[in-house]
N, C-alpha and C. Protein backbone atom coordinates (compact mmCIF):
# COMPACT_ATOMS: atom_id res chain seq x y z
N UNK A 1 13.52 -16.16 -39.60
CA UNK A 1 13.43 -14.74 -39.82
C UNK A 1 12.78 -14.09 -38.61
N UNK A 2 12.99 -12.94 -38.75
CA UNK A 2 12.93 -12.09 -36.90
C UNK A 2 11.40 -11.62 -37.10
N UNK A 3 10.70 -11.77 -36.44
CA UNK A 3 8.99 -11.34 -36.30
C UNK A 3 8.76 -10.33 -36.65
N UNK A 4 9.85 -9.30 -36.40
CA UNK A 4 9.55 -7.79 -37.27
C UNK A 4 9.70 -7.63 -38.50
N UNK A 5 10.42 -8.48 -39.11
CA UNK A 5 10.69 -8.70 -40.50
C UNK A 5 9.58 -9.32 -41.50
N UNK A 6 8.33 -9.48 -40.92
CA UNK A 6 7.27 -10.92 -41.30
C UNK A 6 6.29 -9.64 -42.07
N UNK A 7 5.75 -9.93 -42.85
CA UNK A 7 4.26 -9.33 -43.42
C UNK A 7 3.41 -10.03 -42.70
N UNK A 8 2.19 -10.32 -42.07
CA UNK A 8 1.30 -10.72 -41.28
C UNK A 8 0.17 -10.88 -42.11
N UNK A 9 -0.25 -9.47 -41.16
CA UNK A 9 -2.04 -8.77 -41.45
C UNK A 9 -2.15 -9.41 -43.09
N UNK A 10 -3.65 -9.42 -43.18
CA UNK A 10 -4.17 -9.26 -44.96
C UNK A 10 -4.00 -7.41 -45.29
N UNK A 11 -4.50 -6.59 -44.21
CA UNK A 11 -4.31 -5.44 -44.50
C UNK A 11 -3.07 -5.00 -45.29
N UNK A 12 -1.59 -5.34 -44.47
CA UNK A 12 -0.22 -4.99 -45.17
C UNK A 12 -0.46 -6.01 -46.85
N UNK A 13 -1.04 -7.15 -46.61
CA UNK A 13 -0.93 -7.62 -48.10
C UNK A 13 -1.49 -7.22 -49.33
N UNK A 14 -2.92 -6.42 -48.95
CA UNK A 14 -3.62 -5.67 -50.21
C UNK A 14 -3.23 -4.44 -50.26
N UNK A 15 -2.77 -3.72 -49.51
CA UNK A 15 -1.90 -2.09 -49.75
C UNK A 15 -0.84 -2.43 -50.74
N UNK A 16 -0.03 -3.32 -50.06
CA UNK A 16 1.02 -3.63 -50.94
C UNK A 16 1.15 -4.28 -52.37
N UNK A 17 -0.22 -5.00 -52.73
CA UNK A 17 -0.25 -5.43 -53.64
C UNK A 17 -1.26 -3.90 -54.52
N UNK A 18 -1.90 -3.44 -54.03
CA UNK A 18 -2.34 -2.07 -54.86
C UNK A 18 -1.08 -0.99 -55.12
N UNK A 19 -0.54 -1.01 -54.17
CA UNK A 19 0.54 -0.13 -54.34
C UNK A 19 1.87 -0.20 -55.00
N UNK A 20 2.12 -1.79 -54.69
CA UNK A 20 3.49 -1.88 -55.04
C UNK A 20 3.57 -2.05 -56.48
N UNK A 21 5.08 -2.33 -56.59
CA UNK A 21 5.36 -2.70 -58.77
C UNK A 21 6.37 -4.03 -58.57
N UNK A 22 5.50 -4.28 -59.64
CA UNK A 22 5.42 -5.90 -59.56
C UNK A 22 6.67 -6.32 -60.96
N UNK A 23 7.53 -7.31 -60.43
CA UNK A 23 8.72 -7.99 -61.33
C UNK A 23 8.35 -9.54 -61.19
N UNK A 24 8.00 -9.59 -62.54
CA UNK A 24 8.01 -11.28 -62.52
C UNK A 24 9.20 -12.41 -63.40
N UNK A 25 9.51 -13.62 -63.23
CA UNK A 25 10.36 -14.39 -63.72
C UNK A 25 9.07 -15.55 -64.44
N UNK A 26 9.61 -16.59 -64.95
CA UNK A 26 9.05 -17.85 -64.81
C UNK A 26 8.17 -18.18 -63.91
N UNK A 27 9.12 -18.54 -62.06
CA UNK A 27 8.68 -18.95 -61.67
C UNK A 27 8.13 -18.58 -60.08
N UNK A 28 8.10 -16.97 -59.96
CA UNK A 28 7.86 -15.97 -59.05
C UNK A 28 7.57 -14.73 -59.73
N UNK A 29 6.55 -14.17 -58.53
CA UNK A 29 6.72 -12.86 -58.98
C UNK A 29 7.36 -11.91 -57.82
N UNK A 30 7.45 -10.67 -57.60
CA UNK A 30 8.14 -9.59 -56.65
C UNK A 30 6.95 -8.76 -56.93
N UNK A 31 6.42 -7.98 -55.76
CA UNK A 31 5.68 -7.24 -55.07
C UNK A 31 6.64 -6.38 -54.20
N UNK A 32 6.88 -5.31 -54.74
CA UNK A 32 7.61 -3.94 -53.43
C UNK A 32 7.22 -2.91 -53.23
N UNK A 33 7.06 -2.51 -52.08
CA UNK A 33 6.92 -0.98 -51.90
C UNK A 33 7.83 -0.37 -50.88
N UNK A 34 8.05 1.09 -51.14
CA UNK A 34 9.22 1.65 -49.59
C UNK A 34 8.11 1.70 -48.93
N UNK A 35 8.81 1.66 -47.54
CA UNK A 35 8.73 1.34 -46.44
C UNK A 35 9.12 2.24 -45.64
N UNK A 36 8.84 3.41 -44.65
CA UNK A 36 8.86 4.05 -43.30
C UNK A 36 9.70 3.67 -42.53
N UNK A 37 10.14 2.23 -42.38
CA UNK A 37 10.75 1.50 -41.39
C UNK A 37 12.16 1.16 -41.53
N UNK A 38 13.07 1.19 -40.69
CA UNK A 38 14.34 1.16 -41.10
C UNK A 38 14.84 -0.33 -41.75
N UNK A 39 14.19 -1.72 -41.23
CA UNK A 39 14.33 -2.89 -41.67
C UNK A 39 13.47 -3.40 -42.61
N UNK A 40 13.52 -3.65 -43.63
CA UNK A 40 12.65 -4.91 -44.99
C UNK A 40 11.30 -5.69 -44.19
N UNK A 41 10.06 -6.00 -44.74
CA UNK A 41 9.17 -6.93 -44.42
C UNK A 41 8.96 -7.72 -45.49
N UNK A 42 8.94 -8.59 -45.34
CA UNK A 42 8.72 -10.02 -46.05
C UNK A 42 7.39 -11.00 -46.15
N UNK A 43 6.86 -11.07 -47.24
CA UNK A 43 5.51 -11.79 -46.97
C UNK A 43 5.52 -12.91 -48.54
N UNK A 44 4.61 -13.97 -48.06
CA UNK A 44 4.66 -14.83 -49.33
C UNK A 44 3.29 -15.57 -49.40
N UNK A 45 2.72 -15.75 -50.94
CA UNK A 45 1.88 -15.98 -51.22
C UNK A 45 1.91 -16.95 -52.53
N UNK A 46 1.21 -18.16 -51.72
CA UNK A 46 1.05 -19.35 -52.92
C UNK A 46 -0.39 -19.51 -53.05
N UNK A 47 -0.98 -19.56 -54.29
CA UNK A 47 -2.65 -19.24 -54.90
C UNK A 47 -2.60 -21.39 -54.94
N UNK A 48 -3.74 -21.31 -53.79
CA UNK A 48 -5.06 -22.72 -54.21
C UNK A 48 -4.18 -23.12 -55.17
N UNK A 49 -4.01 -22.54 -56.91
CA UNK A 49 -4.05 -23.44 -58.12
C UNK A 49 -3.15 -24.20 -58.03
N UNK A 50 -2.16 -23.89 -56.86
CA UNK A 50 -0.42 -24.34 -57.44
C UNK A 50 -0.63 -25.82 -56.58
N UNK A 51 -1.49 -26.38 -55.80
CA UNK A 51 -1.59 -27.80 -55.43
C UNK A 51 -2.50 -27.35 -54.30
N UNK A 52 -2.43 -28.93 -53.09
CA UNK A 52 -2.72 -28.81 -52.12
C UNK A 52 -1.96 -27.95 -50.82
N UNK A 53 -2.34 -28.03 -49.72
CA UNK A 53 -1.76 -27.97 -48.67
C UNK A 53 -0.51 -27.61 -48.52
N UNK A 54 -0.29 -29.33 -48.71
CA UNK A 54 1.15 -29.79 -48.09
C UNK A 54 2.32 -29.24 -49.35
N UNK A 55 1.93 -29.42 -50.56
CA UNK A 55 2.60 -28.56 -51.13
C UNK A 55 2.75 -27.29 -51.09
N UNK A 56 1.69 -26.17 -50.82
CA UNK A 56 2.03 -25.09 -50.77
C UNK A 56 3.05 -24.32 -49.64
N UNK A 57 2.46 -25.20 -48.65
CA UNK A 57 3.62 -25.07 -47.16
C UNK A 57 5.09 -25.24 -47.86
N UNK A 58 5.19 -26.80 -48.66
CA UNK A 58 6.53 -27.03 -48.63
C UNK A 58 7.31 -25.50 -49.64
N UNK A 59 6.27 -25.02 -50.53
CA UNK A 59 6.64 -23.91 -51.09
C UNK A 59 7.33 -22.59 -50.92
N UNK A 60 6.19 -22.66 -49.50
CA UNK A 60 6.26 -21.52 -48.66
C UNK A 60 7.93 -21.73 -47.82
N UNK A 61 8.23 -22.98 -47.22
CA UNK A 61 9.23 -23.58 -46.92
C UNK A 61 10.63 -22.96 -47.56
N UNK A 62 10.68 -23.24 -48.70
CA UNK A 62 11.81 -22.96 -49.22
C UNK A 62 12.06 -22.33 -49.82
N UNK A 63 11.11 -21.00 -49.88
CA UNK A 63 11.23 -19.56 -50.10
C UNK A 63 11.56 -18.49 -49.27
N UNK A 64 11.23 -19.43 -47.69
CA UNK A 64 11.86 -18.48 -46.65
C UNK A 64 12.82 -18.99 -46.58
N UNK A 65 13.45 -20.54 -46.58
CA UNK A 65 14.69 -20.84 -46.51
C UNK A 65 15.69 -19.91 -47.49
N UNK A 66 15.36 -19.97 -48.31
CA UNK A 66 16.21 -19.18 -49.38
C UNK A 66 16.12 -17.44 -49.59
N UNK A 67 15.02 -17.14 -49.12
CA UNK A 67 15.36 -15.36 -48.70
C UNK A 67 16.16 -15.41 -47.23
N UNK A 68 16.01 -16.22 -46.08
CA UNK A 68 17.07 -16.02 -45.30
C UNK A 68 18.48 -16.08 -45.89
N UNK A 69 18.78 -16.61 -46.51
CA UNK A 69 20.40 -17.05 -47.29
C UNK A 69 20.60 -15.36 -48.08
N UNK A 70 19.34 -14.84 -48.20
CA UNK A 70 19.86 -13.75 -48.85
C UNK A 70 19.88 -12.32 -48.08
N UNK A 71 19.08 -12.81 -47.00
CA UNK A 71 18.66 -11.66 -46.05
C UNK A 71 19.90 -10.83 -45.65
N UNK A 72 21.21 -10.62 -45.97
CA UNK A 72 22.01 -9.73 -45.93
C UNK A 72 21.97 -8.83 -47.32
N UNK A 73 21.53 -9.31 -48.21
CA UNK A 73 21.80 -8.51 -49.50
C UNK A 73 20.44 -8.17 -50.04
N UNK A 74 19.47 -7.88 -49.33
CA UNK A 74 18.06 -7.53 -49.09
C UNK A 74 18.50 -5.76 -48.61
N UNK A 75 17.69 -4.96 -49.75
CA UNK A 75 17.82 -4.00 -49.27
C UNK A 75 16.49 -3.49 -47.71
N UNK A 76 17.22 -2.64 -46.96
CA UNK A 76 16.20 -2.21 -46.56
C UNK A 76 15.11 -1.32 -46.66
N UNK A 77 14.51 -0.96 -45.52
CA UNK A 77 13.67 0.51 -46.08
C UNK A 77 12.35 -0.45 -46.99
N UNK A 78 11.89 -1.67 -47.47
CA UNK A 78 10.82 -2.13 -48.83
C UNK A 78 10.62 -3.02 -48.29
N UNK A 79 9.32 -2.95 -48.58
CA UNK A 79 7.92 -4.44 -48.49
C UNK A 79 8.73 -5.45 -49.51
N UNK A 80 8.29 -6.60 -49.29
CA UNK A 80 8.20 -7.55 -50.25
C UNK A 80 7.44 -8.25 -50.43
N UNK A 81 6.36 -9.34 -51.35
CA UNK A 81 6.10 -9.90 -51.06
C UNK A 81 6.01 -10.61 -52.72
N UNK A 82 6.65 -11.99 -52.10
CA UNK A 82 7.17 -13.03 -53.01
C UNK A 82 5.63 -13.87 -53.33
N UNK A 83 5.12 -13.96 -55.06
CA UNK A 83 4.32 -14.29 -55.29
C UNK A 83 4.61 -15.79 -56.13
N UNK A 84 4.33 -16.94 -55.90
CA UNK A 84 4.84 -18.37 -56.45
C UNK A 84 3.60 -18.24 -57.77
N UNK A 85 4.24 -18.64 -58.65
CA UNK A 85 3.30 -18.98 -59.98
C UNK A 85 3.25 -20.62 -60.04
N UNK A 86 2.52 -20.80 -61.05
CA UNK A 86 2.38 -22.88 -61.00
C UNK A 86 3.72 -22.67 -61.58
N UNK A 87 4.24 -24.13 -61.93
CA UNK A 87 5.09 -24.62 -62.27
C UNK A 87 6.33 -24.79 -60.88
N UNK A 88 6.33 -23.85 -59.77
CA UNK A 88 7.06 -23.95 -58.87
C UNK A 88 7.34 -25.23 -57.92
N UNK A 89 6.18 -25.89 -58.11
CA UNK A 89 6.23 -26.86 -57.42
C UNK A 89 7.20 -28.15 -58.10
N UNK A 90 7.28 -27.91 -59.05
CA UNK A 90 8.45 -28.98 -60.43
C UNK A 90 9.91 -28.57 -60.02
N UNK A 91 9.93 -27.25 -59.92
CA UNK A 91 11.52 -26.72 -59.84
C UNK A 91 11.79 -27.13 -58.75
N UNK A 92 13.33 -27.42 -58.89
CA UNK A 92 14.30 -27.87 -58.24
C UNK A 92 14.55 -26.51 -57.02
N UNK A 93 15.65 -26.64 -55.84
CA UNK A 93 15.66 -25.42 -55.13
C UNK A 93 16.91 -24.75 -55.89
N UNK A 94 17.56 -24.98 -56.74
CA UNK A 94 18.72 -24.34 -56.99
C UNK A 94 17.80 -23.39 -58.32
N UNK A 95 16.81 -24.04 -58.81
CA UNK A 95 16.38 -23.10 -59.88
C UNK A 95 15.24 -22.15 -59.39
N UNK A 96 15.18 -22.14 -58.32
CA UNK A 96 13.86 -21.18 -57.08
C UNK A 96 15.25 -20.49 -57.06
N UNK A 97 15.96 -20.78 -55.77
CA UNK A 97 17.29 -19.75 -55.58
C UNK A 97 17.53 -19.25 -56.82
N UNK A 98 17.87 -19.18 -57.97
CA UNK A 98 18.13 -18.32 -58.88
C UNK A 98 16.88 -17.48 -59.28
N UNK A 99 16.20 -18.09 -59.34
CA UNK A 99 14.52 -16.86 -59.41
C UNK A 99 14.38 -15.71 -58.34
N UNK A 100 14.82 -16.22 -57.23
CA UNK A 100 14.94 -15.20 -56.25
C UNK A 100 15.80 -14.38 -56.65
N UNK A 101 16.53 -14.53 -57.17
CA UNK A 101 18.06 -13.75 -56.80
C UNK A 101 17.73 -12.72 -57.80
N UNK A 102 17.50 -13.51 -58.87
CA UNK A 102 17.32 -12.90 -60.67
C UNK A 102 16.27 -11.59 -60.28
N UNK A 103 15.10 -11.63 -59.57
CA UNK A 103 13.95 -10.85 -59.16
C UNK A 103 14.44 -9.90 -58.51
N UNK A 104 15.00 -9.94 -57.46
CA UNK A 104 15.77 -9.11 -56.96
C UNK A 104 16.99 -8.32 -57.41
N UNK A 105 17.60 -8.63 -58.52
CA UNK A 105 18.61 -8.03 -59.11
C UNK A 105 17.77 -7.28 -60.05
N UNK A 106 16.98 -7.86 -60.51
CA UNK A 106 15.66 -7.26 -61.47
C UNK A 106 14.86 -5.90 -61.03
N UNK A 107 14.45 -6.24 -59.44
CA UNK A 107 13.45 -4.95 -59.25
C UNK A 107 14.69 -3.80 -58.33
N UNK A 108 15.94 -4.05 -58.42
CA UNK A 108 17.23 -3.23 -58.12
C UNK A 108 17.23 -2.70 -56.70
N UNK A 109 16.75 -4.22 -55.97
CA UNK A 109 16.89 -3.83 -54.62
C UNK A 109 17.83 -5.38 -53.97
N UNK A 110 18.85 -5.58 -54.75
CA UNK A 110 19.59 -6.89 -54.32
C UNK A 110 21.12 -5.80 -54.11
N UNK A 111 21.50 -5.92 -53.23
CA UNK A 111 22.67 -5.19 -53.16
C UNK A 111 24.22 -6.30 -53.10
N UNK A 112 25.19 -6.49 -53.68
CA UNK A 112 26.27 -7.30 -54.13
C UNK A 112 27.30 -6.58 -52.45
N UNK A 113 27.69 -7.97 -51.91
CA UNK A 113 28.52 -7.98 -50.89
C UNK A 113 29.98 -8.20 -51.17
C-alpha cells in the first residue's frame, strides 16, 4: 500500500476513533471518518489481548494483504481503521476476507465493480 494511503501518527488514530462510527462483525470492527483528502487512509489495530507479538504482526499481515485485494472498491474521500477482536487469530483468511468485505458493505463505503 502507497505511504499516503497509511494512518501513522497516534494523533490520526484517537481523532478518528473519537470521531468516527464504528461497524462491527464477529471478527473486526470498522472505524470511519470523511476525509479532506482526495485518496482513503488506512490504519489497523490489534489490542495486547489477542496474543503475542508474532501473532499480532501475522494479523496485521493479512489484513493489509486483504484490504489491498480490495483497494479498488474502497471508497475514497474516509479514514479507516480496521479494529481485530480475539477470536481472529483462529479464523481462517477466507473467513477474515469475508469480514472485511461484509464491514465494508455494512458501513456503505464498499463500492461493486
Amino acid at each position: 500500500m502507497k505511504k499516503q494511503n497509511r494512518l501513522k501518527k497516534r494523533k490520526e488514530f484517537n481523532w478518528i476513533f473519537k470521531n468516527g462510527v464504528t461497524n462491527s462483525v464477529s471478527l473486526l470492527a470498522l472505524v470511519t471518518t470523511e476525509s479532506k483528502l482526495k485518496d482513503f487512509k488506512i490504519g489497523y489495530s490489534v489490542s495486547k489481548k489477542i496474543g503475542n507479538a508474532v501473532t499480532r504482526n501475522k494479523i496485521k499481515r493479512r489484513l493489509k494483504s486483504l484490504v489491498l485485494k480490495f483497494e479498488s472498491n474502497i471508497m475514497p474521500k474516509h479514514n479507516y481503521i480496521f479494529v481485530a477482536r480475539t477470536g481472529i487469530e483462529k479464523a481462517h483468511f477466507t473467513e477474515i476476507e469475508n469480514s472485511i468485505k461484509e464491514l465494508l458493505k455494512k458501513s456503505g463505503l464498499f463500492k461493486e465493480l
